[in-house]
N, C-alpha and C. Protein backbone atom coordinates (compact mmCIF):
# COMPACT_ATOMS: atom_id res chain seq x y z
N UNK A 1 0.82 -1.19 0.00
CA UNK A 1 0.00 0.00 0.00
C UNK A 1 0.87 1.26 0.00
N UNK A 2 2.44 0.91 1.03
CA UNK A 2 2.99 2.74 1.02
C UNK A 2 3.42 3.01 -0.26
N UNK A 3 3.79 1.60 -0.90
CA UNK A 3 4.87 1.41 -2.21
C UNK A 3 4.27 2.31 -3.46
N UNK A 4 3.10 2.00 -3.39
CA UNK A 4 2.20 2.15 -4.73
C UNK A 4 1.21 3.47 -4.40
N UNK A 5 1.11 4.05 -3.31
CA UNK A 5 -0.02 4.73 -2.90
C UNK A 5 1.36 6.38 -3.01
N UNK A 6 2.15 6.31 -2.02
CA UNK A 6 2.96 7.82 -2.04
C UNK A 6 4.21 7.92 -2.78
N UNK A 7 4.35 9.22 -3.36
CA UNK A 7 5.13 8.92 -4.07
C UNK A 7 6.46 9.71 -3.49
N UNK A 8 6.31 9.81 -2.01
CA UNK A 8 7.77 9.91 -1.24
C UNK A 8 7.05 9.98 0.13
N UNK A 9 7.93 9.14 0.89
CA UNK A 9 7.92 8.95 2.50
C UNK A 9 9.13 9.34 3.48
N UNK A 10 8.84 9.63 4.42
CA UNK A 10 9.85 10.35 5.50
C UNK A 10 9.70 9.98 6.81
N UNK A 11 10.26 8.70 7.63
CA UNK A 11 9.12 8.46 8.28
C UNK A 11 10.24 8.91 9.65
N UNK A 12 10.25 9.74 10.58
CA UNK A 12 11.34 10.06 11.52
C UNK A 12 10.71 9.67 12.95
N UNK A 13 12.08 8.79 14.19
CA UNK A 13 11.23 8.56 15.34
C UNK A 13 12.22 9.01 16.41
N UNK A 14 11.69 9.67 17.42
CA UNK A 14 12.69 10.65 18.60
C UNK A 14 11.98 10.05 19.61
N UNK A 15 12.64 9.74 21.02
CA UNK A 15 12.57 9.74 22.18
C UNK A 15 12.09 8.19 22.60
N UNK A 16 12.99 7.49 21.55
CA UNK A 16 12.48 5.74 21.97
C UNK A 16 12.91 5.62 23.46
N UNK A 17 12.37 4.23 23.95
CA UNK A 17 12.69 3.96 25.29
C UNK A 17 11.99 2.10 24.46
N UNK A 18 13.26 1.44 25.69
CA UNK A 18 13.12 -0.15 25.63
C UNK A 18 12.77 -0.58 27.11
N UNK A 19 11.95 -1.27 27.34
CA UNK A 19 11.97 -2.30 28.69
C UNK A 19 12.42 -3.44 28.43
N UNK A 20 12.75 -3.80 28.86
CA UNK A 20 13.35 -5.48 28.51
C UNK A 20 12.60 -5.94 30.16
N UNK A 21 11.72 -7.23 30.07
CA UNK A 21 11.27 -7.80 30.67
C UNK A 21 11.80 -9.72 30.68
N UNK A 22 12.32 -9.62 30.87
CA UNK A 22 12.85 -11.46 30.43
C UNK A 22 12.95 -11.72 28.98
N UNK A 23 11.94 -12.04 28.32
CA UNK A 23 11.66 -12.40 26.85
C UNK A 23 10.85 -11.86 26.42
N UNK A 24 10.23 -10.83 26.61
CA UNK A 24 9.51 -9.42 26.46
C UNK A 24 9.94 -8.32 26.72
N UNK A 25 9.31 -7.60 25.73
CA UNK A 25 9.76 -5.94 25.91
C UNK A 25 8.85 -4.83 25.62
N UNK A 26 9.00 -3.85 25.59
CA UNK A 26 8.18 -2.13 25.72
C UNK A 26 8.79 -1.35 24.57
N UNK A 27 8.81 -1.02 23.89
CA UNK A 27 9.23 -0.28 23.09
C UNK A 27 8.16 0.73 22.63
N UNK A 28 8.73 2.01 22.83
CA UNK A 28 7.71 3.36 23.02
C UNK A 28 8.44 4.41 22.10
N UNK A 29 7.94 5.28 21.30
CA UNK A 29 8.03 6.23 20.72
C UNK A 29 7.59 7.22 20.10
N UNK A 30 8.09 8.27 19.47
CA UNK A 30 6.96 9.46 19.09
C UNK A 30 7.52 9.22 17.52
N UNK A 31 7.00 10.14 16.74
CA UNK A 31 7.22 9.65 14.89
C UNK A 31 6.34 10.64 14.25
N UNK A 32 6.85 11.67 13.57
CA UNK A 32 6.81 12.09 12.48
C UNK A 32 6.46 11.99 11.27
N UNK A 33 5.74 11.38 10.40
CA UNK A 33 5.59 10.46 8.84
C UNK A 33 5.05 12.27 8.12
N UNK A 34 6.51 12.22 7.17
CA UNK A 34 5.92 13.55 5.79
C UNK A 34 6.03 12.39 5.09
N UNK A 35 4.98 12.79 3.98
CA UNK A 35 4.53 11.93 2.48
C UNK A 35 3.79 12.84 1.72
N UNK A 36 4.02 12.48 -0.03
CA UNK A 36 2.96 12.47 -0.51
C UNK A 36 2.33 12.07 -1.30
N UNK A 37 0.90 11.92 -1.02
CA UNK A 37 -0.26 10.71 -1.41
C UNK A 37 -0.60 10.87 -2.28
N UNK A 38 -0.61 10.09 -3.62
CA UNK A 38 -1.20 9.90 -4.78
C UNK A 38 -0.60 10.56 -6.08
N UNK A 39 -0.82 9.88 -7.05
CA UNK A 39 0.39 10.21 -8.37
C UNK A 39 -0.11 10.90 -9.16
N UNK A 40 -1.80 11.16 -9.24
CA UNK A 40 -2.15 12.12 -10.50
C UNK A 40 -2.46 13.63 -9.64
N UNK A 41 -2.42 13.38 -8.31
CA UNK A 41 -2.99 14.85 -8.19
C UNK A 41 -2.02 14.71 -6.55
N UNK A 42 -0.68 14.64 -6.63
CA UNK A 42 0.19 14.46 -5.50
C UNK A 42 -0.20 15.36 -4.46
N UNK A 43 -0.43 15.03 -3.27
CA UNK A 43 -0.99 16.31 -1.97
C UNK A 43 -0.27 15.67 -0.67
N UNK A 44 0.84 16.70 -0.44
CA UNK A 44 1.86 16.66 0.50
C UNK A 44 0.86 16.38 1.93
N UNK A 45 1.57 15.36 2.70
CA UNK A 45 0.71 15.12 4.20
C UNK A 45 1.67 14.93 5.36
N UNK A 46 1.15 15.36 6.62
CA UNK A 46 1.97 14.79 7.86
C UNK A 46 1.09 14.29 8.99
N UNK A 47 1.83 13.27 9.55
CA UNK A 47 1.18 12.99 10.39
C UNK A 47 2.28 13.28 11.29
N UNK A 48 1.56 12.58 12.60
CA UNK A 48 2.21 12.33 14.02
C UNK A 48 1.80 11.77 14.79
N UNK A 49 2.57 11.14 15.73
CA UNK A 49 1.92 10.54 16.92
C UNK A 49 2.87 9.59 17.82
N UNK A 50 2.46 8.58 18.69
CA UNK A 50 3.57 7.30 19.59
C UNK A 50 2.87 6.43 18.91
N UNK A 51 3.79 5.78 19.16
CA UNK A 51 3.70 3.73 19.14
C UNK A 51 4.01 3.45 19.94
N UNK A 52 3.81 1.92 20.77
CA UNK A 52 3.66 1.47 21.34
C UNK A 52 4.12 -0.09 20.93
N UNK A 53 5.21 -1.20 21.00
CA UNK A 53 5.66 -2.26 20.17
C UNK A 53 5.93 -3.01 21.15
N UNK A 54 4.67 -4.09 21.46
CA UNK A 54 5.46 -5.55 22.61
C UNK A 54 5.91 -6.33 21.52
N UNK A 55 7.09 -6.57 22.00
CA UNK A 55 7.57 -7.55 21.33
C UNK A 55 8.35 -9.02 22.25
N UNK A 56 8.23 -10.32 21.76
CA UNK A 56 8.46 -11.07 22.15
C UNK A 56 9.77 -11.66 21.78
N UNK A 57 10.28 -12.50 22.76
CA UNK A 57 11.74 -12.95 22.08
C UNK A 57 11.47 -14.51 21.92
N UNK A 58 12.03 -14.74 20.98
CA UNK A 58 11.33 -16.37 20.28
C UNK A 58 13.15 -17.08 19.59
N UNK A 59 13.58 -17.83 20.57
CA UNK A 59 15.07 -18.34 20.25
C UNK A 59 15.86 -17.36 20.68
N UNK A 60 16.59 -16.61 19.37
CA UNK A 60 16.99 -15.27 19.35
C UNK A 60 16.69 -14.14 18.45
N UNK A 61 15.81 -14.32 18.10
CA UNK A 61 14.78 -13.65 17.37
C UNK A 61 13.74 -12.73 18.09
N UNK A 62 13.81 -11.34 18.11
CA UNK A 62 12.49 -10.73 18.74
C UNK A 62 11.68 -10.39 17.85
N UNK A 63 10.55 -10.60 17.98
CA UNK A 63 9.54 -10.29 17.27
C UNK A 63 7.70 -9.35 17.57
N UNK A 64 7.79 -8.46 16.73
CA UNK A 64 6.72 -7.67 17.48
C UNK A 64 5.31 -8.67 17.57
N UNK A 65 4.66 -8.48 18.71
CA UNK A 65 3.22 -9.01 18.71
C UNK A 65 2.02 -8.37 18.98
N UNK A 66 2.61 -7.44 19.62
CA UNK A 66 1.24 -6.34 19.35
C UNK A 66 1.65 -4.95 19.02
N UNK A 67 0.98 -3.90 18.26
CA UNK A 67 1.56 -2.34 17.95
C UNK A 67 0.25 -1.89 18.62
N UNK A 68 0.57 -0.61 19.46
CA UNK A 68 -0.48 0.22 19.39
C UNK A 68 -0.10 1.99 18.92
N UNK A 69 -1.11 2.10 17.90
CA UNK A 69 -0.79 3.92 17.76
C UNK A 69 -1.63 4.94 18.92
N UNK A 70 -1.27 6.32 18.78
CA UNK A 70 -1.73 6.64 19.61
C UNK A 70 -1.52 8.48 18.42
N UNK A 71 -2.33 9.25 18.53
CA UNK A 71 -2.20 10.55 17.76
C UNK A 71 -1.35 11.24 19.75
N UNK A 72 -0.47 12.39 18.85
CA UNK A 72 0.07 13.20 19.59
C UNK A 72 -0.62 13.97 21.12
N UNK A 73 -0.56 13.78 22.01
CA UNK A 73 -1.01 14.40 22.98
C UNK A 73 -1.44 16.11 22.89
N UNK A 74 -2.91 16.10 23.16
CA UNK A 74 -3.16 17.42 23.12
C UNK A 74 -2.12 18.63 23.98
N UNK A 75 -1.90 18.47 24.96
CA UNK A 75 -1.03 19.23 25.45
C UNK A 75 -0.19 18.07 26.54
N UNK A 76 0.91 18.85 27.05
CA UNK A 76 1.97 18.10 27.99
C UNK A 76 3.66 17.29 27.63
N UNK A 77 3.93 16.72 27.57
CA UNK A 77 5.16 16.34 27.42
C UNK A 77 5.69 16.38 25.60
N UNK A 78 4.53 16.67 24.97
CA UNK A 78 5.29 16.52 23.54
C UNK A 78 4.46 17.83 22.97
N UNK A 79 4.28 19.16 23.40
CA UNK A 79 3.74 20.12 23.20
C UNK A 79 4.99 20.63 21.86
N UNK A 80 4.52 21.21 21.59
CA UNK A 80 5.39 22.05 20.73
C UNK A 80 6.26 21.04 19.15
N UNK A 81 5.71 19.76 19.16
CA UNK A 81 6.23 19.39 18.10
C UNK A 81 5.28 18.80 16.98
């Protein structure tokens, strides 16, 4: 869908943090995505917001098992970006 749908992506992520729990983990961040959507009538877009990535460790392999998004906080710790 990103391949064929925009015809440039930017996708930037600041202020990760890891938990490591045994064979689980937390992985948290905020992200930036400039693009733009569609090839006959191209219209520049941004988003923003956190993720949220449990991921599991399987051998030595980690692997994500659940994502959650989340849009940018109305006001408080990520004001101004």
């Amino acid at each position: 869908m990103f391949g064929s749908n925009f015809t440039s992506r930017d996708l930037k992520s600041f202020d990760e943090t890891i938990q490591i729990f045994g064979d689980m983990a937390v992985v948290e961040f905020y992200w930036i995505f400039d693009a733009v959507f569609g090839r006959e009538i191209p219209t520049p877009m941004q988003t923003r917001g956190r993720e949220t990535q449990v991921m599991k460790k399987f051998g030595d392999t980690w692997k994500i098992v659940h994502v959650h998004y989340s849009g940018m906080p109305a006001t408080g710790e990520r004001e101004g970006f």
